[in-house]
PDB file of N, CA and C in Angstrom:
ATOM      1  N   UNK A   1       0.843  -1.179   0.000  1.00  0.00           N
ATOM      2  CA  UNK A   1       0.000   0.000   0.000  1.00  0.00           C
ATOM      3  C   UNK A   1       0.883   1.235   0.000  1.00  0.00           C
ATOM      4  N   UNK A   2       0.680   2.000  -0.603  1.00  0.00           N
ATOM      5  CA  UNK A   2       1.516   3.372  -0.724  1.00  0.00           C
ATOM      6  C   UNK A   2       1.165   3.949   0.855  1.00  0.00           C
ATOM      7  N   UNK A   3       2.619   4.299   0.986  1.00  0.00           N
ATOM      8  CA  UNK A   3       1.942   5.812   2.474  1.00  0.00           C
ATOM      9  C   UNK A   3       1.460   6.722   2.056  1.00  0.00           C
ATOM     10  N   UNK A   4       0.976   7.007   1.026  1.00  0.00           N
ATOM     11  CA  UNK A   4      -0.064   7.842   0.995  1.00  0.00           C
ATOM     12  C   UNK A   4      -1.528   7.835   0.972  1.00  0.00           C
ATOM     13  N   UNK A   5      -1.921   6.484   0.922  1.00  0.00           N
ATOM     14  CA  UNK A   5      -3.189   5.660   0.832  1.00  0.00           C
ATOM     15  C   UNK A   5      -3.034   5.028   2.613  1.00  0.00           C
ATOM     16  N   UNK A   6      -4.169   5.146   2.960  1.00  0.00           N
ATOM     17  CA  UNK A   6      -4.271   4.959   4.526  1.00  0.00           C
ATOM     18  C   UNK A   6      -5.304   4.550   4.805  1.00  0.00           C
ATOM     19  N   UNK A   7      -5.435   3.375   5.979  1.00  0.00           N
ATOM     20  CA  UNK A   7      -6.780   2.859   6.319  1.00  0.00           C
ATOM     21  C   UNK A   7      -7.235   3.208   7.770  1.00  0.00           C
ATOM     22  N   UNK A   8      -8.398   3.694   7.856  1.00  0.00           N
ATOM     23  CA  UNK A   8      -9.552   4.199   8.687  1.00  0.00           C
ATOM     24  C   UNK A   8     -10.287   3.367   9.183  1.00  0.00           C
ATOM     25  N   UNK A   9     -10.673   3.204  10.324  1.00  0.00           N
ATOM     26  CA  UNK A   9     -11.357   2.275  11.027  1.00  0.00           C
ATOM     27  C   UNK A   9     -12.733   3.138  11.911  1.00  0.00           C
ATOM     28  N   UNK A  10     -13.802   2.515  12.805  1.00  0.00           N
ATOM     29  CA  UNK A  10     -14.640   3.342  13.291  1.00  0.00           C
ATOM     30  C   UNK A  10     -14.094   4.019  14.212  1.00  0.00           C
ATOM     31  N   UNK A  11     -12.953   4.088  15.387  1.00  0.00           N
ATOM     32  CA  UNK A  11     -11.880   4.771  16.049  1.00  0.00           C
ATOM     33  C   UNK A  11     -11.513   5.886  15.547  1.00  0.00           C
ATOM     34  N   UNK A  12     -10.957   5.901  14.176  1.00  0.00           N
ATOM     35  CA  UNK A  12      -9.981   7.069  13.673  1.00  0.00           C
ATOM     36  C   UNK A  12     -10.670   7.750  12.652  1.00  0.00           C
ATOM     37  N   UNK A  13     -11.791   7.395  12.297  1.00  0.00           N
ATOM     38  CA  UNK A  13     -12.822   8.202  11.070  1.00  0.00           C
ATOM     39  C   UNK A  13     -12.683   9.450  11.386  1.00  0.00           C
ATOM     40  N   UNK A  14     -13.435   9.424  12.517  1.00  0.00           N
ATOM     41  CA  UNK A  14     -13.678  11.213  12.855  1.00  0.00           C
ATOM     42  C   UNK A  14     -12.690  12.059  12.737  1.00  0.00           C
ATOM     43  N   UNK A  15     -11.344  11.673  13.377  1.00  0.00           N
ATOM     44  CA  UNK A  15     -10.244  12.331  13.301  1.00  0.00           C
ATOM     45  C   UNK A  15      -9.622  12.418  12.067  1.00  0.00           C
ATOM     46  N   UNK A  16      -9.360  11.579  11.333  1.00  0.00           N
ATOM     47  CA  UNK A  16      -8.856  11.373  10.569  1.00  0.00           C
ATOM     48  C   UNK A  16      -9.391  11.667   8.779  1.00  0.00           C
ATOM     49  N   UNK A  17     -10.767  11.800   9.185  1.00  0.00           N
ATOM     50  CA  UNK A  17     -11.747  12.323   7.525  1.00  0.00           C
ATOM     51  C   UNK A  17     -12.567  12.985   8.046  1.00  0.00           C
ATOM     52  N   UNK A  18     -13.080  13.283   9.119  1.00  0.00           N
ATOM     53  CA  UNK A  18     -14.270  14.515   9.011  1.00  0.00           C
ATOM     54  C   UNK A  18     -13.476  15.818   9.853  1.00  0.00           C
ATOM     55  N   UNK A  19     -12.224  15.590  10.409  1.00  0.00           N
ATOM     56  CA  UNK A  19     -11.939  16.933  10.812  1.00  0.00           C
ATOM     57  C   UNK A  19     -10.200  16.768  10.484  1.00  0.00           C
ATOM     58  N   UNK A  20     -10.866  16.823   8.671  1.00  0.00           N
ATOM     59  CA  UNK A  20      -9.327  16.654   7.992  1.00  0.00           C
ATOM     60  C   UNK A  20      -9.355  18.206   7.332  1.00  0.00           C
ATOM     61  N   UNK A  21      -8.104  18.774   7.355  1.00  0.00           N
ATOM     62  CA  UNK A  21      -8.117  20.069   6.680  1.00  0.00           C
ATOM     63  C   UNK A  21      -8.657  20.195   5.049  1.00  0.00           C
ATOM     64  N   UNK A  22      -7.771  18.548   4.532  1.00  0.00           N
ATOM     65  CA  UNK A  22      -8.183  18.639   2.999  1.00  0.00           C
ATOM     66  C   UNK A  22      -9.441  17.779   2.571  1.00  0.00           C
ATOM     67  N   UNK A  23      -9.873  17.685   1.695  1.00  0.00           N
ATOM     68  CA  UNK A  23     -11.244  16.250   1.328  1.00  0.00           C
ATOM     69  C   UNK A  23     -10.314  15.911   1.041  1.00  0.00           C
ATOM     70  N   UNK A  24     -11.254  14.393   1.694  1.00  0.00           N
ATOM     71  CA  UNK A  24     -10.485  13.171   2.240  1.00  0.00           C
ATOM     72  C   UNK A  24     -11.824  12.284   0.601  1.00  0.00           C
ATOM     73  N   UNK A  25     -11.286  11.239   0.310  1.00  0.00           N
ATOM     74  CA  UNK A  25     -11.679  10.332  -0.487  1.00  0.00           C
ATOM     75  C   UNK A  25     -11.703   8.952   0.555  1.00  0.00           C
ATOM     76  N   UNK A  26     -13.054   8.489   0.291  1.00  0.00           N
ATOM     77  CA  UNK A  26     -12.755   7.169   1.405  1.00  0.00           C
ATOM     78  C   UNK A  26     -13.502   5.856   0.434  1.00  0.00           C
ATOM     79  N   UNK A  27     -12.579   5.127   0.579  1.00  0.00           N
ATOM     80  CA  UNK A  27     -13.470   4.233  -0.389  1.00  0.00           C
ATOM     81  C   UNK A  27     -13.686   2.937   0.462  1.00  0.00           C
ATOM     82  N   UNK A  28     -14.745   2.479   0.738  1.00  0.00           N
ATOM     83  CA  UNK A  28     -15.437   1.596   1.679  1.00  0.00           C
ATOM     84  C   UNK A  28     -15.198  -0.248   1.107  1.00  0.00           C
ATOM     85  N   UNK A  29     -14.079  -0.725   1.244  1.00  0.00           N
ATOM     86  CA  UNK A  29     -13.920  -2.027   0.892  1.00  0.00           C
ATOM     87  C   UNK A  29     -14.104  -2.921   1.799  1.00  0.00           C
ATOM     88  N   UNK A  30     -13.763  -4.304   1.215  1.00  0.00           N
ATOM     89  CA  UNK A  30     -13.621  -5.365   1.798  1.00  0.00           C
ATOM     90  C   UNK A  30     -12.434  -6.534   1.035  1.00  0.00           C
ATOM     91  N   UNK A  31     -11.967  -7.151   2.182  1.00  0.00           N
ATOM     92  CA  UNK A  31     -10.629  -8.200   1.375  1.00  0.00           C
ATOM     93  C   UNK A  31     -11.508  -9.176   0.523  1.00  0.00           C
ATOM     94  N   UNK A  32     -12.154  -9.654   0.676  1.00  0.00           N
ATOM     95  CA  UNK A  32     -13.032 -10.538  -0.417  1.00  0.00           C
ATOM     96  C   UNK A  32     -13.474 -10.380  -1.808  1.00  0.00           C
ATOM     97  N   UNK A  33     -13.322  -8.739  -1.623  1.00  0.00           N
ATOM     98  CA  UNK A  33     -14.406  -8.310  -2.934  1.00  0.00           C
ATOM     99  C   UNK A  33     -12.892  -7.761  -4.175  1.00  0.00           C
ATOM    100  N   UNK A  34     -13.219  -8.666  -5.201  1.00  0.00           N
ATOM    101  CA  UNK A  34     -12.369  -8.599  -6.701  1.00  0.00           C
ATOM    102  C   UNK A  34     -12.359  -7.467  -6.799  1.00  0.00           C
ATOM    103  N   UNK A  35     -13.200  -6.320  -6.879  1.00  0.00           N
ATOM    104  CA  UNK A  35     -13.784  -5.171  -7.744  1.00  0.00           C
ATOM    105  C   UNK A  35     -12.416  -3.860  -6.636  1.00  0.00           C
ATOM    106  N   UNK A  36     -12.612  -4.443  -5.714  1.00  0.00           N
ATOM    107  CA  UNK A  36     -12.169  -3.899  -4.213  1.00  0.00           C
ATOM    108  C   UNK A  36     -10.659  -3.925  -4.205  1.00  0.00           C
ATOM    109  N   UNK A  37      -9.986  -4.928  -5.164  1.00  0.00           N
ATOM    110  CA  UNK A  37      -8.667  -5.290  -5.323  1.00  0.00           C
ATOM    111  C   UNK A  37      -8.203  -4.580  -6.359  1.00  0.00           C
ATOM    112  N   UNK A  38      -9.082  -4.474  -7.472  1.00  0.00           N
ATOM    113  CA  UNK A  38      -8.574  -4.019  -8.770  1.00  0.00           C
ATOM    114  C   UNK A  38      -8.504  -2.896  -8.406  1.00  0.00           C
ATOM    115  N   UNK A  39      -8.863  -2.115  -7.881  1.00  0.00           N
ATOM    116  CA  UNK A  39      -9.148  -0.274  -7.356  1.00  0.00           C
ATOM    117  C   UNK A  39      -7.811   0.344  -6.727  1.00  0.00           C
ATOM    118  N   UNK A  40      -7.456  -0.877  -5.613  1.00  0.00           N
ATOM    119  CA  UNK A  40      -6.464  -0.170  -5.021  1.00  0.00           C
ATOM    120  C   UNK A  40      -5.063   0.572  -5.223  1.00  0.00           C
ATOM    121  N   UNK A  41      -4.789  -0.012  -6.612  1.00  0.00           N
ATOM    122  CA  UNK A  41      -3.352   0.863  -7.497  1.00  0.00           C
ATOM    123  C   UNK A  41      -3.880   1.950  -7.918  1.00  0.00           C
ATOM    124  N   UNK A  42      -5.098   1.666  -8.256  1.00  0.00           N
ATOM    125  CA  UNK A  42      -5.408   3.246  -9.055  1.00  0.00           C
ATOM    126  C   UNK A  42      -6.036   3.983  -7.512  1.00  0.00           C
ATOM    127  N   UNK A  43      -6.271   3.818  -6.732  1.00  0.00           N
ATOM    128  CA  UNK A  43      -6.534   4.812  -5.047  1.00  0.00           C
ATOM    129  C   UNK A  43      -4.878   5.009  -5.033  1.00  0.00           C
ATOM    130  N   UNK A  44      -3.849   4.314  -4.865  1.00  0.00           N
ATOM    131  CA  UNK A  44      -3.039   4.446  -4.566  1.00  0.00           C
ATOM    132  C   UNK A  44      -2.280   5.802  -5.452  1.00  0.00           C
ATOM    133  N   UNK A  45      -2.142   5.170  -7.106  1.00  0.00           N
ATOM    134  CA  UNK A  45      -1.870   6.335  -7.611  1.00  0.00           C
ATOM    135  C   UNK A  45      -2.136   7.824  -7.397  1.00  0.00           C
ATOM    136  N   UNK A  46      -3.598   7.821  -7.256  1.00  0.00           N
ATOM    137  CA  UNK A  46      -4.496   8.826  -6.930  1.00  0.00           C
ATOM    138  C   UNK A  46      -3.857  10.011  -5.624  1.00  0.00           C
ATOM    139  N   UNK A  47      -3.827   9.108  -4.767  1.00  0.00           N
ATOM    140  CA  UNK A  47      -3.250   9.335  -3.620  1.00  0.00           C
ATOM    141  C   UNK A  47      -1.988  10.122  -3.728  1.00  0.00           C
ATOM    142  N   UNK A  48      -1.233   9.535  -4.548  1.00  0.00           N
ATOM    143  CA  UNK A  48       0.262  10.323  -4.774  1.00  0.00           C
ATOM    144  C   UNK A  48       0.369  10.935  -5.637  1.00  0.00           C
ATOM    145  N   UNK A  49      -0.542  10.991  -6.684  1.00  0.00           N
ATOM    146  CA  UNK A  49      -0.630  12.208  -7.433  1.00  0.00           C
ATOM    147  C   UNK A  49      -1.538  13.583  -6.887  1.00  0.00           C
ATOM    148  N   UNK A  50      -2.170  13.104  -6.331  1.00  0.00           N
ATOM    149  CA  UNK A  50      -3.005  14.252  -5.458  1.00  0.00           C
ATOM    150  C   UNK A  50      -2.549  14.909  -3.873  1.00  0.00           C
ATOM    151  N   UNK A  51      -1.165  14.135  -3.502  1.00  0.00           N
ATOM    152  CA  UNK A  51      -1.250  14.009  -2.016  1.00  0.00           C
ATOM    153  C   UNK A  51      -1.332  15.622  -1.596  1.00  0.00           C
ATOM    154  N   UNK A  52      -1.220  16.906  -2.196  1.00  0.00           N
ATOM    155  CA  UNK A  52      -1.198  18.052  -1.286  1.00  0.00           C
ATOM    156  C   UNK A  52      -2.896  18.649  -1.476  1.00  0.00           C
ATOM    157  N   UNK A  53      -3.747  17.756  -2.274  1.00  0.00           N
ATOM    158  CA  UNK A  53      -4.863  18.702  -2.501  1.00  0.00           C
ATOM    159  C   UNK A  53      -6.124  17.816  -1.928  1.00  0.00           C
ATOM    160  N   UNK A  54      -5.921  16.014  -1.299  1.00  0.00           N
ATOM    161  CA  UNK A  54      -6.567  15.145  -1.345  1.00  0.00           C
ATOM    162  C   UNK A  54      -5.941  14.366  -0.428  1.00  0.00           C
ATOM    163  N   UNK A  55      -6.609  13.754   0.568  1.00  0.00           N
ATOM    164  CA  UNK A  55      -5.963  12.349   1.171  1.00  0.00           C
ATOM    165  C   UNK A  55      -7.295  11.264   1.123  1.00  0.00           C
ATOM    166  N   UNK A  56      -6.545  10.298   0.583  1.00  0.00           N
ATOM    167  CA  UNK A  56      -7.183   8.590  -0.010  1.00  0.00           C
ATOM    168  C   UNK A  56      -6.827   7.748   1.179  1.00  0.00           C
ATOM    169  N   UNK A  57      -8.186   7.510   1.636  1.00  0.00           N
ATOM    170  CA  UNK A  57      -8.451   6.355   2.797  1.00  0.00           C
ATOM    171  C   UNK A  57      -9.200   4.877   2.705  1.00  0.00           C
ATOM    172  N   UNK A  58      -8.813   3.985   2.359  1.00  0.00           N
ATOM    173  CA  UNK A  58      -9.513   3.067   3.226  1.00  0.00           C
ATOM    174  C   UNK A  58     -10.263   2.344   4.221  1.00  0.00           C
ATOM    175  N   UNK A  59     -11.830   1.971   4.252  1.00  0.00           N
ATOM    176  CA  UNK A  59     -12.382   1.402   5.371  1.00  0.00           C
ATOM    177  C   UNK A  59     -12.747  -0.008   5.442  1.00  0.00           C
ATOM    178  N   UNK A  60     -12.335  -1.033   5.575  1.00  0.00           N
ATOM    179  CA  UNK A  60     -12.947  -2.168   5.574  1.00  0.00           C
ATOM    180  C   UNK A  60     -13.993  -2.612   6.507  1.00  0.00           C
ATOM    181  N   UNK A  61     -15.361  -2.702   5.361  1.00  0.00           N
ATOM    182  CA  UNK A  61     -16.944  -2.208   6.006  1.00  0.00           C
ATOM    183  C   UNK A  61     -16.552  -3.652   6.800  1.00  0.00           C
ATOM    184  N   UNK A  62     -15.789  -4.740   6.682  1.00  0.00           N
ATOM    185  CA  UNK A  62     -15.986  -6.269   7.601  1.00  0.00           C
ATOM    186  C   UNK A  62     -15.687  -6.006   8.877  1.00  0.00           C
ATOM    187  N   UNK A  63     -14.937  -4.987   9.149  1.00  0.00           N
ATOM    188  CA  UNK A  63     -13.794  -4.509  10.490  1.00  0.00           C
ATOM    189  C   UNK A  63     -14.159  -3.423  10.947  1.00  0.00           C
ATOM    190  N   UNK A  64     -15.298  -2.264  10.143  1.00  0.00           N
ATOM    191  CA  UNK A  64     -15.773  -1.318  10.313  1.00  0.00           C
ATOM    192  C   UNK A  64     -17.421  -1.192   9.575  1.00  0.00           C
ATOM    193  N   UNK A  65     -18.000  -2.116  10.867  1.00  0.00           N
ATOM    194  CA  UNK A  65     -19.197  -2.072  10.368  1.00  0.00           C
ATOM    195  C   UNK A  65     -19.932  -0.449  11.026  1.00  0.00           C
ATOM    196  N   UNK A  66     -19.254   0.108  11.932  1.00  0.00           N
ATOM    197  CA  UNK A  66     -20.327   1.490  11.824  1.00  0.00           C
ATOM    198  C   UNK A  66     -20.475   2.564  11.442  1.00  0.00           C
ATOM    199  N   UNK A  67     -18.901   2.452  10.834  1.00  0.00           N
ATOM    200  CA  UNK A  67     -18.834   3.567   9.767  1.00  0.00           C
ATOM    201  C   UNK A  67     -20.236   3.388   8.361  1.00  0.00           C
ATOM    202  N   UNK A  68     -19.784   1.628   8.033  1.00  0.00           N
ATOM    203  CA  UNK A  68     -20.522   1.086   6.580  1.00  0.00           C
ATOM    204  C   UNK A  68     -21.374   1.618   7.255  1.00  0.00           C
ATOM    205  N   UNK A  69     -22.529   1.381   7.847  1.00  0.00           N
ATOM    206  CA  UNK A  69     -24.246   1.302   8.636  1.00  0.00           C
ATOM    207  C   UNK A  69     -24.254   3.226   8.570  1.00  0.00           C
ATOM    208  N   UNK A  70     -23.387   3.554   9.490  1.00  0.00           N
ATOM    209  CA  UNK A  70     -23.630   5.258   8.819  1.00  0.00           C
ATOM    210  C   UNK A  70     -23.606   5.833   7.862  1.00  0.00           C
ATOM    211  N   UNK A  71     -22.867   5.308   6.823  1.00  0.00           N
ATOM    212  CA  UNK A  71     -23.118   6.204   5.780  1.00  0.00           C
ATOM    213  C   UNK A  71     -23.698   4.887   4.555  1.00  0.00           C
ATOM    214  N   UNK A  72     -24.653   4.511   4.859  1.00  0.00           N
ATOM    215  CA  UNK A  72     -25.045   3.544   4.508  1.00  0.00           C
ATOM    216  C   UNK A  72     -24.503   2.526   3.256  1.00  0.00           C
ATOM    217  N   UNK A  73     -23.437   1.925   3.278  1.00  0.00           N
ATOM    218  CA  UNK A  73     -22.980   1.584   2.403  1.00  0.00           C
ATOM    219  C   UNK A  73     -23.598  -0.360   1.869  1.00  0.00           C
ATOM    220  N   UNK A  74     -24.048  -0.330   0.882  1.00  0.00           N
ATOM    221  CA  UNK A  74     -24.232  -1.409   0.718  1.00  0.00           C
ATOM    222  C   UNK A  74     -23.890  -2.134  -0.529  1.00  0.00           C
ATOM    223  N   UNK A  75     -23.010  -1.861  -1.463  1.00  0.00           N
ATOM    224  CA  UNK A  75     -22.285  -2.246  -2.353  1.00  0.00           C
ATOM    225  C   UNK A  75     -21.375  -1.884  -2.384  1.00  0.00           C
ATOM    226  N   UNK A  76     -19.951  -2.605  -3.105  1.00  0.00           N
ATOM    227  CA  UNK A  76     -18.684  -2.654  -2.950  1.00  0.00           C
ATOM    228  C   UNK A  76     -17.752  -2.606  -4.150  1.00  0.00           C
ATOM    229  N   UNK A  77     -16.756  -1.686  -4.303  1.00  0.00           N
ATOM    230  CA  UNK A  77     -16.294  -0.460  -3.218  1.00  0.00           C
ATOM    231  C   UNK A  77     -17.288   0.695  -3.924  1.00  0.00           C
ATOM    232  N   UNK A  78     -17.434   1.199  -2.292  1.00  0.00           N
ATOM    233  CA  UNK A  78     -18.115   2.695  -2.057  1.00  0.00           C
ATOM    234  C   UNK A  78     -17.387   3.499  -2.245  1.00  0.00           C
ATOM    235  N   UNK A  79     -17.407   4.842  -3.419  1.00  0.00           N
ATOM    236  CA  UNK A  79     -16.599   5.838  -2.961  1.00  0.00           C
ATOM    237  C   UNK A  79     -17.058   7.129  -2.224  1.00  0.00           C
ATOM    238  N   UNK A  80     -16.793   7.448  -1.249  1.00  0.00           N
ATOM    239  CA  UNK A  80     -17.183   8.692  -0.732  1.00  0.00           C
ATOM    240  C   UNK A  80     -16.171   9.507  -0.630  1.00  0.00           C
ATOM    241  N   UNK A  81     -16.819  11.253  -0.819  1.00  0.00           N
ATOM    242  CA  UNK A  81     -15.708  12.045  -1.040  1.00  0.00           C
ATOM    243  C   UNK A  81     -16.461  13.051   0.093  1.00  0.00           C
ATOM    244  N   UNK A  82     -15.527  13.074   1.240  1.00  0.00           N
ATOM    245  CA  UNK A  82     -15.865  13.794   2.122  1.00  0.00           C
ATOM    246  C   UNK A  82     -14.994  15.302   2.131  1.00  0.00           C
ATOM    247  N   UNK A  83     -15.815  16.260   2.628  1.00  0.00           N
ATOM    248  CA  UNK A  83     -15.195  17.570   2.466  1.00  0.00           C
ATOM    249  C   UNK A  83     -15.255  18.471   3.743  1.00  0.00           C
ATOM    250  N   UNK A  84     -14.850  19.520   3.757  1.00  0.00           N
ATOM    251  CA  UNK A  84     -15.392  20.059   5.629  1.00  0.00           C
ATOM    252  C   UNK A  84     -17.062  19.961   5.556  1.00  0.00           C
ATOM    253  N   UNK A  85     -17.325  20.266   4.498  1.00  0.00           N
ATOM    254  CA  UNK A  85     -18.980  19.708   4.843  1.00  0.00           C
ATOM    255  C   UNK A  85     -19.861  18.709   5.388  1.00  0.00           C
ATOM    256  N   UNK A  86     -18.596  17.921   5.361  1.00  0.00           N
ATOM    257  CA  UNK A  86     -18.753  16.392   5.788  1.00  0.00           C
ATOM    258  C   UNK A  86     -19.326  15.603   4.265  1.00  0.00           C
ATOM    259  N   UNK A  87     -20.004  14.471   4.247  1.00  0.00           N
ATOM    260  CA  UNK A  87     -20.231  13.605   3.329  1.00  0.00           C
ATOM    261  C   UNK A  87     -20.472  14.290   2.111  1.00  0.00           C
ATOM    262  N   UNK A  88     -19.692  14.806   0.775  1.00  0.00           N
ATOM    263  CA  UNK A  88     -20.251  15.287  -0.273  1.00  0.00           C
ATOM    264  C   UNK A  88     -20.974  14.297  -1.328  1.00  0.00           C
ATOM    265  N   UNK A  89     -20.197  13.409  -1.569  1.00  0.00           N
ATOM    266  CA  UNK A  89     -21.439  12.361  -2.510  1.00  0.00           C
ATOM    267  C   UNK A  89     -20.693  11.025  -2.145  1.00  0.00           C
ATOM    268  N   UNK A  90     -21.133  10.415  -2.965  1.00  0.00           N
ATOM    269  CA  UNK A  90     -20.550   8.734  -3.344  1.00  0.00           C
ATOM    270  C   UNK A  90     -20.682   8.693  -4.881  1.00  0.00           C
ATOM    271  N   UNK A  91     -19.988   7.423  -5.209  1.00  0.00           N
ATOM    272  CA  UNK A  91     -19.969   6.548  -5.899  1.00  0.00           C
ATOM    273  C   UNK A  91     -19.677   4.524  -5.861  1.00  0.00           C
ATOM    274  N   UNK A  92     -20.605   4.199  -6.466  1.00  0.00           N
ATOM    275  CA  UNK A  92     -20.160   2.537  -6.261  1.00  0.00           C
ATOM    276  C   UNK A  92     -19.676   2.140  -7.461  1.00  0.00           C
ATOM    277  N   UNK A  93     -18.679   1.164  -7.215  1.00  0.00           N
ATOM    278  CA  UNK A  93     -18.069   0.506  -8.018  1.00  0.00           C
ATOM    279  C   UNK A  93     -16.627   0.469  -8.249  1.00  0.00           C
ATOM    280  N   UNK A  94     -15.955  -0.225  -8.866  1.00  0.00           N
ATOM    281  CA  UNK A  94     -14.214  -0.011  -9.285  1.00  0.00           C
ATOM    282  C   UNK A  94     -14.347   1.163 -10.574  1.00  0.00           C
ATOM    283  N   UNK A  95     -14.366   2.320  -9.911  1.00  0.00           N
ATOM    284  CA  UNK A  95     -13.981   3.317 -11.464  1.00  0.00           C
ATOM    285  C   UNK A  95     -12.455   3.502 -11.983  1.00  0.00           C
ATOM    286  N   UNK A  96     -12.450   3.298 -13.433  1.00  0.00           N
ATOM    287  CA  UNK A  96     -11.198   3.251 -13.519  1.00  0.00           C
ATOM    288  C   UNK A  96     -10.403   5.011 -13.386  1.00  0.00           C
ATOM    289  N   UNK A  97      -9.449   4.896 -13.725  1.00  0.00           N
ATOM    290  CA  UNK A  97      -8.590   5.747 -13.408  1.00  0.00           C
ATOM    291  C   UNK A  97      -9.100   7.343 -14.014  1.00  0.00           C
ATOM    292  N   UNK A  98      -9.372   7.158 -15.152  1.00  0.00           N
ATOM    293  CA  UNK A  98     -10.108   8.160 -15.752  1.00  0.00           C
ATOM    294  C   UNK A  98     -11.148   8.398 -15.148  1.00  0.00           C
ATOM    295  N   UNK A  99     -12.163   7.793 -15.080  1.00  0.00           N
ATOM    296  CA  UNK A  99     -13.684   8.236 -14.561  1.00  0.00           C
ATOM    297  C   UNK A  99     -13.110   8.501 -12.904  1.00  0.00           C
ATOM    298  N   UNK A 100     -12.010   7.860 -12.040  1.00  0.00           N
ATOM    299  CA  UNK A 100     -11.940   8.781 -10.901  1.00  0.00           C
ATOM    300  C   UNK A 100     -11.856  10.132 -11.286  1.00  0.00           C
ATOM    301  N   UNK A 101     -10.718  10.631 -11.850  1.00  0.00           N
ATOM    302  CA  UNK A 101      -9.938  11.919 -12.115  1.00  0.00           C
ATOM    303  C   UNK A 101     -11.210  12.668 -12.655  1.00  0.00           C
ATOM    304  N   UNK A 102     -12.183  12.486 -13.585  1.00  0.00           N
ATOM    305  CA  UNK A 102     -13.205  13.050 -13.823  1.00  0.00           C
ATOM    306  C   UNK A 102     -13.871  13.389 -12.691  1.00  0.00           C
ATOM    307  N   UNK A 103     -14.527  12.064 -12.312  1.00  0.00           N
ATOM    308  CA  UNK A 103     -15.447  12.569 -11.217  1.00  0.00           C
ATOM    309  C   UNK A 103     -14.791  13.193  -9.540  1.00  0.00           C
ATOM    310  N   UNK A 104     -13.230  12.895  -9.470  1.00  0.00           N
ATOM    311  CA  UNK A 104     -13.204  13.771  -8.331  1.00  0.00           C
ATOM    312  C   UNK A 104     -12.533  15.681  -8.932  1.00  0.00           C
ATOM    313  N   UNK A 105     -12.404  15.794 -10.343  1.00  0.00           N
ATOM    314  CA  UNK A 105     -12.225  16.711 -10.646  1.00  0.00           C
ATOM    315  C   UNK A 105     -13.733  17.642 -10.449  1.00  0.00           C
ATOM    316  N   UNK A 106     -14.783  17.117 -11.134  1.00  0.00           N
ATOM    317  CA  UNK A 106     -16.316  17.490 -11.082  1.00  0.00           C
ATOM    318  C   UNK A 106     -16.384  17.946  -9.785  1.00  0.00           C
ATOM    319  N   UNK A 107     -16.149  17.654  -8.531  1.00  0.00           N
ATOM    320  CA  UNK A 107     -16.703  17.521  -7.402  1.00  0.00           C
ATOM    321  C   UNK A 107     -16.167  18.716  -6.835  1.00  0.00           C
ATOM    322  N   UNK A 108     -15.063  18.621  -6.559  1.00  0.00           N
ATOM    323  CA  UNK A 108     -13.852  19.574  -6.339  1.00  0.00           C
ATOM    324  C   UNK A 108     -13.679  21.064  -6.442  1.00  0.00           C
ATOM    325  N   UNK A 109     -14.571  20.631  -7.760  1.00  0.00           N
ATOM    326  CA  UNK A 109     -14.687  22.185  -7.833  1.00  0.00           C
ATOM    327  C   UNK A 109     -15.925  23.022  -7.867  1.00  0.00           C
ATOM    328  N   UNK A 110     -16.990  22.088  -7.528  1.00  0.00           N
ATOM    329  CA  UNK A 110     -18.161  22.609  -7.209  1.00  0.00           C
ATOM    330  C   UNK A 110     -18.261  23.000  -5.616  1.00  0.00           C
TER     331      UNK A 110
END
């Protein structure tokens, strides 16, 4: 895992993505799920190409079921892009590298 890609648990959420200076990207996995595996080079990339404007987190909903149950996650991987606003949207699924950069460009700047 790159150090710039980091995993979040129900303990360190708060601290760590809702009273983060920058939006935080959290994408809600699990070790089981294929879709969940293929994602993580391109989070990772993401991560280090973005690291001064963005920090990329990990939650594994199996180990962190109250984060999943709060922000209701029920398909895998979830992306949520949290901001000081707290929760700005989601997305489900493995997006590839392009459709991230799109859609966290879209967001970003709204």
């Amino acid at each position: 895992m790159s150090e710039r890609l980091f995993e979040v648990t129900d303990d360190t959420f708060e601290a760590r993505v809702l009273e983060a200076a920058t939006p935080t990207l959290v994408a809600f996995v699990a070790s089981w799920c294929s879709p969940c595996i293929e994602l993580r080079p391109r989070l990772s990339a993401l991560a280090s190409a973005r690291e001064t404007t963005l920090q990329v987190a990990l939650c594994d909903v199996d180990l962190n079921t109250a984060m999943a149950h709060k922000y209701g996650v029920r398909g895998m991987p979830t992306l949520a892009l949290f901001t000081d606003a707290g929760l700005d949207t989601t997305r489900v699924g493995a997006l590839s590298a392009a459709q991230l950069e799109t859609w966290l460009d879209h967001q970003l700047v709204n």
